[in-house]
PDB file of N, CA and C in Angstrom:
ATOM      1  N   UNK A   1     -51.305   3.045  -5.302  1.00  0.00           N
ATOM      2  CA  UNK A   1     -50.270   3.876  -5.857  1.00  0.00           C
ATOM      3  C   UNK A   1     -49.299   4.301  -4.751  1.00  0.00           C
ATOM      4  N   UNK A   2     -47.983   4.345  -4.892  1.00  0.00           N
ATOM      5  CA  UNK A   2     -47.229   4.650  -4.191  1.00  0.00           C
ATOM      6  C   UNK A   2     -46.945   6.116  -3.684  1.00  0.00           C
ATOM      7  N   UNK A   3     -46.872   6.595  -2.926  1.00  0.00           N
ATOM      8  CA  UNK A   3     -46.519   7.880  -2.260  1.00  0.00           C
ATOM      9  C   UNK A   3     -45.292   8.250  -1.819  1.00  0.00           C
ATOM     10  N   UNK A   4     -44.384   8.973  -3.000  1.00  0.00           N
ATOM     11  CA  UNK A   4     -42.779   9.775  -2.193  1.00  0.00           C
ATOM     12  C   UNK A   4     -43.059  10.875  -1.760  1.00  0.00           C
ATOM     13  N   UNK A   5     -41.824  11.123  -0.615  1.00  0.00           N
ATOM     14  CA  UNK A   5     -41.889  12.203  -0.477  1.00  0.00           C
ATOM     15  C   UNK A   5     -40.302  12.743  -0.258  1.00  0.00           C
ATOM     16  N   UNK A   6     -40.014  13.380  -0.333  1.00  0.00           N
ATOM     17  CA  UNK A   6     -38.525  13.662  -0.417  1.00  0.00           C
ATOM     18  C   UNK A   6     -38.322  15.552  -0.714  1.00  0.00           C
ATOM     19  N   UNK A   7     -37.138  15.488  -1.506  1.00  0.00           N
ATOM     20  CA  UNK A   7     -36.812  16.971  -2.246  1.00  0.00           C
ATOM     21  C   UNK A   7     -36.348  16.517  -3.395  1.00  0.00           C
ATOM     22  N   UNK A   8     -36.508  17.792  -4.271  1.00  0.00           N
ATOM     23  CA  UNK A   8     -36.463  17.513  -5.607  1.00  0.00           C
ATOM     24  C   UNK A   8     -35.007  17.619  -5.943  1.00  0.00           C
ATOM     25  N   UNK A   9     -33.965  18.352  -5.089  1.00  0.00           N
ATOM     26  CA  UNK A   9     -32.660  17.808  -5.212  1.00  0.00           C
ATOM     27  C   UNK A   9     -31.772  17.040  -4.619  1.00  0.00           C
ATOM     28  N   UNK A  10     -32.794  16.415  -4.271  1.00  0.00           N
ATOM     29  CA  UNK A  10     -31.720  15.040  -3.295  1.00  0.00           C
ATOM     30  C   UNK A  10     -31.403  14.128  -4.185  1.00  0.00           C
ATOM     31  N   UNK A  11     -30.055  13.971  -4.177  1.00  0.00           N
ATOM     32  CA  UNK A  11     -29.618  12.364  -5.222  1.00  0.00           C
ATOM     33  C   UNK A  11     -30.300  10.985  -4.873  1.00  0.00           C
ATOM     34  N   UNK A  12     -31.151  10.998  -3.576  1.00  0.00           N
ATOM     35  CA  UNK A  12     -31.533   9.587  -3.835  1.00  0.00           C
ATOM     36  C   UNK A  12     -32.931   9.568  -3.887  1.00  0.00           C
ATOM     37  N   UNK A  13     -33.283  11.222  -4.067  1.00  0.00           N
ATOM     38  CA  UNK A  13     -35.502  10.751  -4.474  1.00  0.00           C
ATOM     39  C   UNK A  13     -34.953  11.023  -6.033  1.00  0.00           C
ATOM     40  N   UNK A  14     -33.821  11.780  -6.317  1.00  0.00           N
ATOM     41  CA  UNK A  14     -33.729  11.302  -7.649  1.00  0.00           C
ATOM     42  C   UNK A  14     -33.600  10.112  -8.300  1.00  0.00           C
ATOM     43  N   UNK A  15     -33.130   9.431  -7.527  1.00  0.00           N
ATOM     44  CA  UNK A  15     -32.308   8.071  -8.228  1.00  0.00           C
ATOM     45  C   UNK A  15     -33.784   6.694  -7.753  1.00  0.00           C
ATOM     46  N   UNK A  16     -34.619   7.203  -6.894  1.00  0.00           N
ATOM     47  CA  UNK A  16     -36.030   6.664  -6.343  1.00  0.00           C
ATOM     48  C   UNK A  16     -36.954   7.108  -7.637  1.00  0.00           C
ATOM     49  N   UNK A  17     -37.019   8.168  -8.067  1.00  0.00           N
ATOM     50  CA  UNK A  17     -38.214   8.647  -8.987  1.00  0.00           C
ATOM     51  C   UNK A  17     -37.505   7.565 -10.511  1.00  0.00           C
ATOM     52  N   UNK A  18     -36.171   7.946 -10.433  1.00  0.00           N
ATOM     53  CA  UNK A  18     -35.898   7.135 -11.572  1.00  0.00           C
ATOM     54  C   UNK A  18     -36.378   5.800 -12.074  1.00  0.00           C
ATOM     55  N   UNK A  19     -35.964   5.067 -10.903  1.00  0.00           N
ATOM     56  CA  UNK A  19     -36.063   3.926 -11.083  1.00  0.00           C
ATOM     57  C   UNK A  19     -37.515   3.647 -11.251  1.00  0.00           C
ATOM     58  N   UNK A  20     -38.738   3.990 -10.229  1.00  0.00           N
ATOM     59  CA  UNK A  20     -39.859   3.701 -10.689  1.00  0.00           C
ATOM     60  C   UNK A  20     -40.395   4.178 -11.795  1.00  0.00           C
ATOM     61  N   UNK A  21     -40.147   5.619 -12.193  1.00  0.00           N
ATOM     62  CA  UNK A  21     -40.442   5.868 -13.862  1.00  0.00           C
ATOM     63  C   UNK A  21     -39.929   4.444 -14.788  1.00  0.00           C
ATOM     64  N   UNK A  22     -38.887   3.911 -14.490  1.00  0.00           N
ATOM     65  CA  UNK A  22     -37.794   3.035 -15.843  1.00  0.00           C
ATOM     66  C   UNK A  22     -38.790   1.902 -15.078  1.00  0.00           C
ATOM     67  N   UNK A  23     -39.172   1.222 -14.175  1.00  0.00           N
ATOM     68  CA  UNK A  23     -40.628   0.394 -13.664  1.00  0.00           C
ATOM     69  C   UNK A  23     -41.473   0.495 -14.253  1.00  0.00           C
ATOM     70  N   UNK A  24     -42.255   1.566 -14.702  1.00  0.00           N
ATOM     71  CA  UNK A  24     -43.657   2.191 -14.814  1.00  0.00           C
ATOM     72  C   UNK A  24     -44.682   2.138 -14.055  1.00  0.00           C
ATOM     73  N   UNK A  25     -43.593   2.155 -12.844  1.00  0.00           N
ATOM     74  CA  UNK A  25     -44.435   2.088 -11.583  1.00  0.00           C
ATOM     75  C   UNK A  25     -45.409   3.824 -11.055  1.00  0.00           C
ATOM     76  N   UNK A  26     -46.761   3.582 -10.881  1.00  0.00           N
ATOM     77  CA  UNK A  26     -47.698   5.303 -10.454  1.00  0.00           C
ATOM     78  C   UNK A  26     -47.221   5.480  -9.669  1.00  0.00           C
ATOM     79  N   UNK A  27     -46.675   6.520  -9.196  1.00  0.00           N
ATOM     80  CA  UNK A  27     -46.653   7.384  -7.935  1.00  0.00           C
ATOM     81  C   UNK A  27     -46.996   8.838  -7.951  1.00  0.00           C
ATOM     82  N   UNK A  28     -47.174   9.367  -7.029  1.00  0.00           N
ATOM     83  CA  UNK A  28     -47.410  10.796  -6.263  1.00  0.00           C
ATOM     84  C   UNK A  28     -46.082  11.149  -5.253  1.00  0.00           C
ATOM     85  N   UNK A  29     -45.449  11.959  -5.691  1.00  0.00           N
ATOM     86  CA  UNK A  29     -44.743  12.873  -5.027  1.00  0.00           C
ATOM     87  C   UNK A  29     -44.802  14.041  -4.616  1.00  0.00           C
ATOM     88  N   UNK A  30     -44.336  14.331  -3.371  1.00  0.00           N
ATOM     89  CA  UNK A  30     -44.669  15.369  -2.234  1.00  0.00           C
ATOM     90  C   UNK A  30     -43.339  16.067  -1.457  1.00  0.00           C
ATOM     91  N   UNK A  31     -42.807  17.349  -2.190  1.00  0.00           N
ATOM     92  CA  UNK A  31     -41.927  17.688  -1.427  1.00  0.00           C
ATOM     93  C   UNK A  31     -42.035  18.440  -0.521  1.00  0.00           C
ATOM     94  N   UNK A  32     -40.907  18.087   0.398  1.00  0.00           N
ATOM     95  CA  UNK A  32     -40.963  18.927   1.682  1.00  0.00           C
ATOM     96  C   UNK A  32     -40.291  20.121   1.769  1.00  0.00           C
ATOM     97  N   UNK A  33     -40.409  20.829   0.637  1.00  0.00           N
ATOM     98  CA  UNK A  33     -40.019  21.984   0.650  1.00  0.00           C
ATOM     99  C   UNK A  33     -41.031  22.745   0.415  1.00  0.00           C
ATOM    100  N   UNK A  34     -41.973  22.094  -0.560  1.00  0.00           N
ATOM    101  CA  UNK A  34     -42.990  22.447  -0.626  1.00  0.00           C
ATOM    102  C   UNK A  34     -44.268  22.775   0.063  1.00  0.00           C
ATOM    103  N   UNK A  35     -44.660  21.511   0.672  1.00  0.00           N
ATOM    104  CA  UNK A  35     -45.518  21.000   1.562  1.00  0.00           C
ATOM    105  C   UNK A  35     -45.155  19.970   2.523  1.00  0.00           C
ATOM    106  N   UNK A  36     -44.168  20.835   3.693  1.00  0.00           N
ATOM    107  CA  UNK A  36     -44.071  20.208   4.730  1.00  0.00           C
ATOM    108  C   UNK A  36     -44.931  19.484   5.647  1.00  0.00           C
ATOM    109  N   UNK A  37     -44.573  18.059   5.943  1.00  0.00           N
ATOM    110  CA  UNK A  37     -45.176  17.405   6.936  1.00  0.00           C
ATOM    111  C   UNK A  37     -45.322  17.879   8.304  1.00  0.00           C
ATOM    112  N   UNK A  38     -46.607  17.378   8.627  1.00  0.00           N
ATOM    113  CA  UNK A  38     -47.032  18.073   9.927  1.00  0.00           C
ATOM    114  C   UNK A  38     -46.587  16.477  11.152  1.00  0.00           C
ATOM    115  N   UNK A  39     -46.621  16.947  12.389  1.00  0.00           N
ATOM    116  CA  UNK A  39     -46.079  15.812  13.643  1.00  0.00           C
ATOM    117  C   UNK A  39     -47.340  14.692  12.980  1.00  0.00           C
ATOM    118  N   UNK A  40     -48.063  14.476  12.849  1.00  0.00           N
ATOM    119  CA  UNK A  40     -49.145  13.169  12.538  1.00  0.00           C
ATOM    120  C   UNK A  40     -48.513  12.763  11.712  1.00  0.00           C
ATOM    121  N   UNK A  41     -47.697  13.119  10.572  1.00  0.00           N
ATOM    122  CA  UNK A  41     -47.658  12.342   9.269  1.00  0.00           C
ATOM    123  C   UNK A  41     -46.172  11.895  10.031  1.00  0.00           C
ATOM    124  N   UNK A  42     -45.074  12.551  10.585  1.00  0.00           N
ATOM    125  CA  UNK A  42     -44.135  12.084  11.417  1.00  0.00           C
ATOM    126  C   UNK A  42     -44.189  11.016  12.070  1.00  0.00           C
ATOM    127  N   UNK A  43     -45.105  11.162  13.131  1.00  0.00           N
ATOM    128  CA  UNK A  43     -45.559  10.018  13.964  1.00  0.00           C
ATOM    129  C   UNK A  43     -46.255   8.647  13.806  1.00  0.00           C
ATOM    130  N   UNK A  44     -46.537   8.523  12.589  1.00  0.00           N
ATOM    131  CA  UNK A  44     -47.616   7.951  11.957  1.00  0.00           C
ATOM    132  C   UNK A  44     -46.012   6.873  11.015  1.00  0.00           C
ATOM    133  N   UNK A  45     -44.832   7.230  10.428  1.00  0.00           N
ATOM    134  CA  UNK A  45     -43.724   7.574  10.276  1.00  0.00           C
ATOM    135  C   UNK A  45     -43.292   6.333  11.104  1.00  0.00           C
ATOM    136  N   UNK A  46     -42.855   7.242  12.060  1.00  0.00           N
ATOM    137  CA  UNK A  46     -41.979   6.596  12.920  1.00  0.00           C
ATOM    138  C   UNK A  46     -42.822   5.547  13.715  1.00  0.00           C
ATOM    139  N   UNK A  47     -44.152   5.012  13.782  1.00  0.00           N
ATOM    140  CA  UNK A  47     -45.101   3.845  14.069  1.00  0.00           C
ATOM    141  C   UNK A  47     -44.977   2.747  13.403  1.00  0.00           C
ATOM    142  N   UNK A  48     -44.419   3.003  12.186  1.00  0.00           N
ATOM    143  CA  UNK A  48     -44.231   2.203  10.899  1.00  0.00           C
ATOM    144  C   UNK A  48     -42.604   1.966  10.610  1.00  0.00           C
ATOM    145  N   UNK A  49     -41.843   2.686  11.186  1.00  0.00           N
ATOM    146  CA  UNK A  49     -40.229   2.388  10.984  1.00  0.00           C
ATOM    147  C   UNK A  49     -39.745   2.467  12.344  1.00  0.00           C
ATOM    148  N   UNK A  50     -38.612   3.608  11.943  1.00  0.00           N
ATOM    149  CA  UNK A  50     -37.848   3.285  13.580  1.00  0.00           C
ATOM    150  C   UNK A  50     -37.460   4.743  13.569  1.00  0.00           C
ATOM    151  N   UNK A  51     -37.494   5.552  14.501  1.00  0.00           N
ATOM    152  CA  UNK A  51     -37.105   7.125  14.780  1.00  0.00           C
ATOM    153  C   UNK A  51     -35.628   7.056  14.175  1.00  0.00           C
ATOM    154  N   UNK A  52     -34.386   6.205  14.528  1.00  0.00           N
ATOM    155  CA  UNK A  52     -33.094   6.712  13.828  1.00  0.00           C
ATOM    156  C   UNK A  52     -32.996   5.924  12.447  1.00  0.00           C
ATOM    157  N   UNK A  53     -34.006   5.646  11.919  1.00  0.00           N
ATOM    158  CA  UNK A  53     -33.762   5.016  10.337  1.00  0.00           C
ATOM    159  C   UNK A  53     -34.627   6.378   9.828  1.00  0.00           C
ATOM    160  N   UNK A  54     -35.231   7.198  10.599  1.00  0.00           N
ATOM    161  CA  UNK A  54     -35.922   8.287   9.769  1.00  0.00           C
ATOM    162  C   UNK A  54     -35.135   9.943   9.905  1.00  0.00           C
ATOM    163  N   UNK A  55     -34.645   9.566  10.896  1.00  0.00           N
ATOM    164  CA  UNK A  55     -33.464  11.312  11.368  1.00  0.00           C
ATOM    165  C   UNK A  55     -32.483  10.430  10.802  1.00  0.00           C
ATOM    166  N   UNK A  56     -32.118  11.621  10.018  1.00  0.00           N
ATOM    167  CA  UNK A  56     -30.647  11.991   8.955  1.00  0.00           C
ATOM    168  C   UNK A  56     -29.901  12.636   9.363  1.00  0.00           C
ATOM    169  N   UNK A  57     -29.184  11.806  10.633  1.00  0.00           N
ATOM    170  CA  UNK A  57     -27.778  12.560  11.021  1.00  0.00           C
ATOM    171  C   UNK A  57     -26.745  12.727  10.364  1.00  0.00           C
ATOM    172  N   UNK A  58     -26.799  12.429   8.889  1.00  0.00           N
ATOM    173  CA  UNK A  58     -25.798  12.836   8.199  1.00  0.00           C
ATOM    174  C   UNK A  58     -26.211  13.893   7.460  1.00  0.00           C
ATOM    175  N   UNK A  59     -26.979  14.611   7.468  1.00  0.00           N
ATOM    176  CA  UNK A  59     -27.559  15.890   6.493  1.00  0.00           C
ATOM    177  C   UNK A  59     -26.740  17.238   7.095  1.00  0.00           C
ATOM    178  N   UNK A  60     -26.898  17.915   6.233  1.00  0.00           N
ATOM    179  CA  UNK A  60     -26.354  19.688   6.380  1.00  0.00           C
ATOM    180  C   UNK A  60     -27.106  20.250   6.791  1.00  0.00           C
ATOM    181  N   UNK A  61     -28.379  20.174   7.581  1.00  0.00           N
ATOM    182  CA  UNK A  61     -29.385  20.414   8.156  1.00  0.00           C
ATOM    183  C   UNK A  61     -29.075  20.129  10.108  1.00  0.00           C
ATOM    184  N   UNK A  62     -28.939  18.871   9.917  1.00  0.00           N
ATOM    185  CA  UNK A  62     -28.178  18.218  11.092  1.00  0.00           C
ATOM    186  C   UNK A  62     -27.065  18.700  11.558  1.00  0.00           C
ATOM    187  N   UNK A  63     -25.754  19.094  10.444  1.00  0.00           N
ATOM    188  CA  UNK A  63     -24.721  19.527  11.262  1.00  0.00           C
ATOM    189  C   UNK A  63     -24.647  21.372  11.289  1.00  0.00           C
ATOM    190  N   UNK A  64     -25.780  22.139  10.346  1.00  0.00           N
ATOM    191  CA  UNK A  64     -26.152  23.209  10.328  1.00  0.00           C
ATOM    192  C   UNK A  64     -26.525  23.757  11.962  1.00  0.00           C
ATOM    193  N   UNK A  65     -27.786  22.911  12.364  1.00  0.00           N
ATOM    194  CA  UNK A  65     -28.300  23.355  13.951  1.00  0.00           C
ATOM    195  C   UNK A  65     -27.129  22.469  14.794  1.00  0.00           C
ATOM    196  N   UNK A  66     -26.238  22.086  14.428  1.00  0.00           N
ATOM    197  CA  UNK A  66     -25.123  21.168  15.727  1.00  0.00           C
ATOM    198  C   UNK A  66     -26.027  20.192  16.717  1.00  0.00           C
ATOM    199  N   UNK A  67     -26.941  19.735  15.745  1.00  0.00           N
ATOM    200  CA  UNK A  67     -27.645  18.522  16.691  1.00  0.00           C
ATOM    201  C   UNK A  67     -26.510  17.256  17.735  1.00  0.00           C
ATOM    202  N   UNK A  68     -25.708  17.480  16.989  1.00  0.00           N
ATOM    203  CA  UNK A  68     -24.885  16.198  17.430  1.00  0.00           C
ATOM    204  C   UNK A  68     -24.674  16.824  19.006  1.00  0.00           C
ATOM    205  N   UNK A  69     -24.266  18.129  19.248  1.00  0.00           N
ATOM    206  CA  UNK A  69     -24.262  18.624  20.626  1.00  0.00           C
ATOM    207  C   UNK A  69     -25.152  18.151  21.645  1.00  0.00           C
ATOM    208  N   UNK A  70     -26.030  18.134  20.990  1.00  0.00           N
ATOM    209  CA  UNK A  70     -27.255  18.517  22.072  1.00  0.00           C
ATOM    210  C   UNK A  70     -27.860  16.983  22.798  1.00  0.00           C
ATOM    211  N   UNK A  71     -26.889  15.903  21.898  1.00  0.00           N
ATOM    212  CA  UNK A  71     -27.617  14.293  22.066  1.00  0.00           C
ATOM    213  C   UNK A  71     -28.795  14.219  21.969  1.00  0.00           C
ATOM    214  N   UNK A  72     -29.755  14.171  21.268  1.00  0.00           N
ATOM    215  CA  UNK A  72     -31.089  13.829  21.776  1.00  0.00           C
ATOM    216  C   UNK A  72     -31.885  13.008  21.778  1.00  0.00           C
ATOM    217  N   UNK A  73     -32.650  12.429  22.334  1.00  0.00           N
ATOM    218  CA  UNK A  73     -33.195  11.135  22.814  1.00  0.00           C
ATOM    219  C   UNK A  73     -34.168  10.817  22.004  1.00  0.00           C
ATOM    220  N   UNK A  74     -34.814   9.588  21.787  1.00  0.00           N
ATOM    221  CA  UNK A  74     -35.937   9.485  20.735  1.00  0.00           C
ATOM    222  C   UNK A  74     -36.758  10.466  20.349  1.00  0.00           C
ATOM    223  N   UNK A  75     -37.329  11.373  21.524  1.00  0.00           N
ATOM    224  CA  UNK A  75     -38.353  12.465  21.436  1.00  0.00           C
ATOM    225  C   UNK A  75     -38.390  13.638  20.989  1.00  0.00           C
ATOM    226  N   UNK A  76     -36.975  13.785  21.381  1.00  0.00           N
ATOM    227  CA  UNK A  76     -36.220  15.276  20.763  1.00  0.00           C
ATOM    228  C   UNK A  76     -35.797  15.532  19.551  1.00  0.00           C
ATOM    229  N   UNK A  77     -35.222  13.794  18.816  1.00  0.00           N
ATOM    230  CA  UNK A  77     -35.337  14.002  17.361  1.00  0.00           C
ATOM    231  C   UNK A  77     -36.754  13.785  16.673  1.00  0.00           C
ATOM    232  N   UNK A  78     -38.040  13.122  17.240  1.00  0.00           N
ATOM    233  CA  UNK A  78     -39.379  13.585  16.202  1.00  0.00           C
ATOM    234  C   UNK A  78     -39.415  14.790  16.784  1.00  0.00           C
ATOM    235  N   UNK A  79     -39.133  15.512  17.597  1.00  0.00           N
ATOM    236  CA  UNK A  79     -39.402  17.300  17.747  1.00  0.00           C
ATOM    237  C   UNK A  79     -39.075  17.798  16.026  1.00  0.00           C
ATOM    238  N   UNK A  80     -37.904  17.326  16.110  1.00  0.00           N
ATOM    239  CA  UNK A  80     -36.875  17.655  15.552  1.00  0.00           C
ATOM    240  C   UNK A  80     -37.704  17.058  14.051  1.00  0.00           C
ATOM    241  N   UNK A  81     -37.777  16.347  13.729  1.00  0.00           N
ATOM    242  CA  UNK A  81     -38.257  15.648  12.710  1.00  0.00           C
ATOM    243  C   UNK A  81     -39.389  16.690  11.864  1.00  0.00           C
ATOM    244  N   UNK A  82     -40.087  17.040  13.190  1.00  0.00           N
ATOM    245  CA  UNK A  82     -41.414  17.568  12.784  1.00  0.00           C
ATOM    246  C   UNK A  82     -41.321  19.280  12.597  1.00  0.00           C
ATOM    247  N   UNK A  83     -40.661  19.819  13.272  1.00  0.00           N
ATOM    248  CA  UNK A  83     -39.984  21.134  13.229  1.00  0.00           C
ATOM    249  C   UNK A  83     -39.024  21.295  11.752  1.00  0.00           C
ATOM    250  N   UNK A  84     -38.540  20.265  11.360  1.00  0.00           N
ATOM    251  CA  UNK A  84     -37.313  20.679  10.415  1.00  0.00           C
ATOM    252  C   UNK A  84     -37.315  19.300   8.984  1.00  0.00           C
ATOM    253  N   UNK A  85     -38.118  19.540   8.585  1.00  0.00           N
ATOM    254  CA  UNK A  85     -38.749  18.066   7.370  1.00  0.00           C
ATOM    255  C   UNK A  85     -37.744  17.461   6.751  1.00  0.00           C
ATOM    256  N   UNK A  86     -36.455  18.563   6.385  1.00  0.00           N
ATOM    257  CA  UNK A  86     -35.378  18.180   5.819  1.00  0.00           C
ATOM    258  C   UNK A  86     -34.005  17.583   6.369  1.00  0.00           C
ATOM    259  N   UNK A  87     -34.561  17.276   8.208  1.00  0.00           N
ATOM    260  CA  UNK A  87     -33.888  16.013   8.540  1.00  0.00           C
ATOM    261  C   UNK A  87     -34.234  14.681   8.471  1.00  0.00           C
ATOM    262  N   UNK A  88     -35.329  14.700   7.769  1.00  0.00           N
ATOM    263  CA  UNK A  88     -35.945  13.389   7.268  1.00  0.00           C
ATOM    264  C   UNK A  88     -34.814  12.594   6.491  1.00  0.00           C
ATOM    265  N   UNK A  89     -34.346  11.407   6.670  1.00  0.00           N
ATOM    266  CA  UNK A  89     -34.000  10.767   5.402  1.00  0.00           C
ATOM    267  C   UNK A  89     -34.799  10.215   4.216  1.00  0.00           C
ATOM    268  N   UNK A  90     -34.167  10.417   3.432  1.00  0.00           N
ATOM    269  CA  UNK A  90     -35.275  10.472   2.341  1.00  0.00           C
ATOM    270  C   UNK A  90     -34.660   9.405   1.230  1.00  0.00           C
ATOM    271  N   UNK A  91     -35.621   8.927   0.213  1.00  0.00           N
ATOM    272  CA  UNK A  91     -36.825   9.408   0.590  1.00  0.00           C
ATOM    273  C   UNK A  91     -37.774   8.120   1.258  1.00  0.00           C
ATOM    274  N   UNK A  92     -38.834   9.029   1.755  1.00  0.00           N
ATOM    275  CA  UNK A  92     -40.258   8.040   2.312  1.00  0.00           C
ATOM    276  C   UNK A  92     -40.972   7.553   1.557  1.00  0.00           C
ATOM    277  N   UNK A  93     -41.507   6.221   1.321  1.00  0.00           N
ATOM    278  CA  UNK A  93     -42.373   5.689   0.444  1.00  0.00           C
ATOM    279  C   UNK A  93     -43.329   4.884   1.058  1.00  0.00           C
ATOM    280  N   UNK A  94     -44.447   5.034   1.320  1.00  0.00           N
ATOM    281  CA  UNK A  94     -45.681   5.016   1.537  1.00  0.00           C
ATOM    282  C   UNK A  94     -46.218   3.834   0.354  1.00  0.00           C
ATOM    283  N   UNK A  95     -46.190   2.304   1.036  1.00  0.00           N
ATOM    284  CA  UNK A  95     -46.561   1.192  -0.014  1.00  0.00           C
ATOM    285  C   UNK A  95     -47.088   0.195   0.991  1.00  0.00           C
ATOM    286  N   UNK A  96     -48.901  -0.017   0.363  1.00  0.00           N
ATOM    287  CA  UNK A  96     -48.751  -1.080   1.005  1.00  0.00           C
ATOM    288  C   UNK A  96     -49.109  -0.785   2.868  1.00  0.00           C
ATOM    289  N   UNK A  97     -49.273   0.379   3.530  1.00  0.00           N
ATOM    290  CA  UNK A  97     -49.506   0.264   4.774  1.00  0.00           C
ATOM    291  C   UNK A  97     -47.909  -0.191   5.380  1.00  0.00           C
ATOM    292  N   UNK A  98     -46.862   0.333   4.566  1.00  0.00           N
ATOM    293  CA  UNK A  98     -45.930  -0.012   5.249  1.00  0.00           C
ATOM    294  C   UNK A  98     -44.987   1.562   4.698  1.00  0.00           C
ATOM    295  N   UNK A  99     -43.652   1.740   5.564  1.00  0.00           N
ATOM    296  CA  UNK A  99     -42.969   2.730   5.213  1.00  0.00           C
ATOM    297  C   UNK A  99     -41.738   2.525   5.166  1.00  0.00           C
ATOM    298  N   UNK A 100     -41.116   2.829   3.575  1.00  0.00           N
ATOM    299  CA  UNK A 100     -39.643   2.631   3.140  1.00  0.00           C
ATOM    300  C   UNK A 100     -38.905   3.381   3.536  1.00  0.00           C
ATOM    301  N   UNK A 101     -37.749   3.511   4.246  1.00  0.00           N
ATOM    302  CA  UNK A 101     -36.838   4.850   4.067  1.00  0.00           C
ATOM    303  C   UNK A 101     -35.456   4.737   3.653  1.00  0.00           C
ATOM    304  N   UNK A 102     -35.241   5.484   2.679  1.00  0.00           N
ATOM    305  CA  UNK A 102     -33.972   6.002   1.568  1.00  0.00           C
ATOM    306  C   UNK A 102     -34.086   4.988   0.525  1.00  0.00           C
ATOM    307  N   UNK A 103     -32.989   4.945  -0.204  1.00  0.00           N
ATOM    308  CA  UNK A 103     -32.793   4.423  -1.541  1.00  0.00           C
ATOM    309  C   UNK A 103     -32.185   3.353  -1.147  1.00  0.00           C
ATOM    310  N   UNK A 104     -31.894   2.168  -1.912  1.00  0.00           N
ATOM    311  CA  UNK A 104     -31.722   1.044  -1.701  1.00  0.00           C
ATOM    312  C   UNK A 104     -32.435  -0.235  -3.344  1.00  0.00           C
ATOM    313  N   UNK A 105     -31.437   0.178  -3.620  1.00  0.00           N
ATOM    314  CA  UNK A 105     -31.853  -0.697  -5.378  1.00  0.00           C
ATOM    315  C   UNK A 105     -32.504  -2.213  -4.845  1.00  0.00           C
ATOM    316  N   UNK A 106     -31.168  -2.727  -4.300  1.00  0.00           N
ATOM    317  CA  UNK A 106     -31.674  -4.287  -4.269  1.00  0.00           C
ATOM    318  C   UNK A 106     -33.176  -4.253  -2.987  1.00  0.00           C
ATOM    319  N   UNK A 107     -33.172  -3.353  -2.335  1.00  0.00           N
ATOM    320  CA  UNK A 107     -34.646  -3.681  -1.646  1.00  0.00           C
ATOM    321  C   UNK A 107     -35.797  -3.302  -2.670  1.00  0.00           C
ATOM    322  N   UNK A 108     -35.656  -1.978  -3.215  1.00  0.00           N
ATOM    323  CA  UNK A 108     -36.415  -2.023  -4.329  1.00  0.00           C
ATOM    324  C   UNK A 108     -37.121  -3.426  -4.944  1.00  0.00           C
ATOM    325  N   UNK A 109     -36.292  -4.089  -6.081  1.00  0.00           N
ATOM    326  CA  UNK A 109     -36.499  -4.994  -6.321  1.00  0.00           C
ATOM    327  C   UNK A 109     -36.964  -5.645  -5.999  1.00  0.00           C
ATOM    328  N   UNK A 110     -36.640  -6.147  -4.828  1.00  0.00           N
ATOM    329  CA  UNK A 110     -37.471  -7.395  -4.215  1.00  0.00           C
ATOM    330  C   UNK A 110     -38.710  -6.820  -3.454  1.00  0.00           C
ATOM    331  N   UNK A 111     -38.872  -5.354  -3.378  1.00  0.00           N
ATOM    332  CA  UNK A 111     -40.175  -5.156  -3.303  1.00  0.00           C
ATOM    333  C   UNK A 111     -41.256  -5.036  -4.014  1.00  0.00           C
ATOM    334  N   UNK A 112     -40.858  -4.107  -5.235  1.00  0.00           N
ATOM    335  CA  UNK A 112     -41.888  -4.053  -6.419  1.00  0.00           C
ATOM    336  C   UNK A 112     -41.607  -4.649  -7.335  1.00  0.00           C
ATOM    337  N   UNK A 113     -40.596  -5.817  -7.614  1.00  0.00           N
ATOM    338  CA  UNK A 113     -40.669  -6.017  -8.852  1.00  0.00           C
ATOM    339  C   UNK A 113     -41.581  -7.424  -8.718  1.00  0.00           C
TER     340      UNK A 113
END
């Protein structure tokens, strides 16, 4: 079964939950507003993707703390990652021993269908 995790008002774990409901694909969803990720589930994350496909330098979160100031180097954004859940891009999907990040129809597809 698949594992999201996202927020419940982000347009693209919306437009992610959609599509696998209209699939009838199982999943478990996990927000991070709710139940923030701890540095293991981060790191574990970024082992499986790439540190700037998972920090969302385009979020209001991002230009809220003025990250862009501060430059920071691979390490400073999983600080960052793990300190602040909602610079995650989202959402994360947990399939398979592998990890998706954001929305993306046509990868969809050619993954689960």
């Amino acid at each position: 079964m698949l594992q999201i995790y996202g927020i419940k008002n982000c347009d693209s774990v919306k437009k992610a939950l959609k599509y696998f409901k209209e699939q009838n694909i199982e999943f478990n969803f996990t927000d991070f507003k709710e139940n923030p990720q701890d540095c293991d589930k981060i790191s574990e994350w970024v082992n499986k993707s790439d540190i700037n496909t998972l920090f969302n330098n385009r979020s209001t979160t991002y230009r809220n703390l003025k990250l862009k100031e501060l430059n920071l180097d691979n390490d400073g954004k999983k600080e960052y990652l793990c300190k602040e859940n909602l610079l995650i891009k989202r959402p994360i999907i947990e399939f398979n021993e592998t990890v998706i990040v954001g929305f993306n129809l046509e990868n969809y597809k050619n993954i689960f269908s």
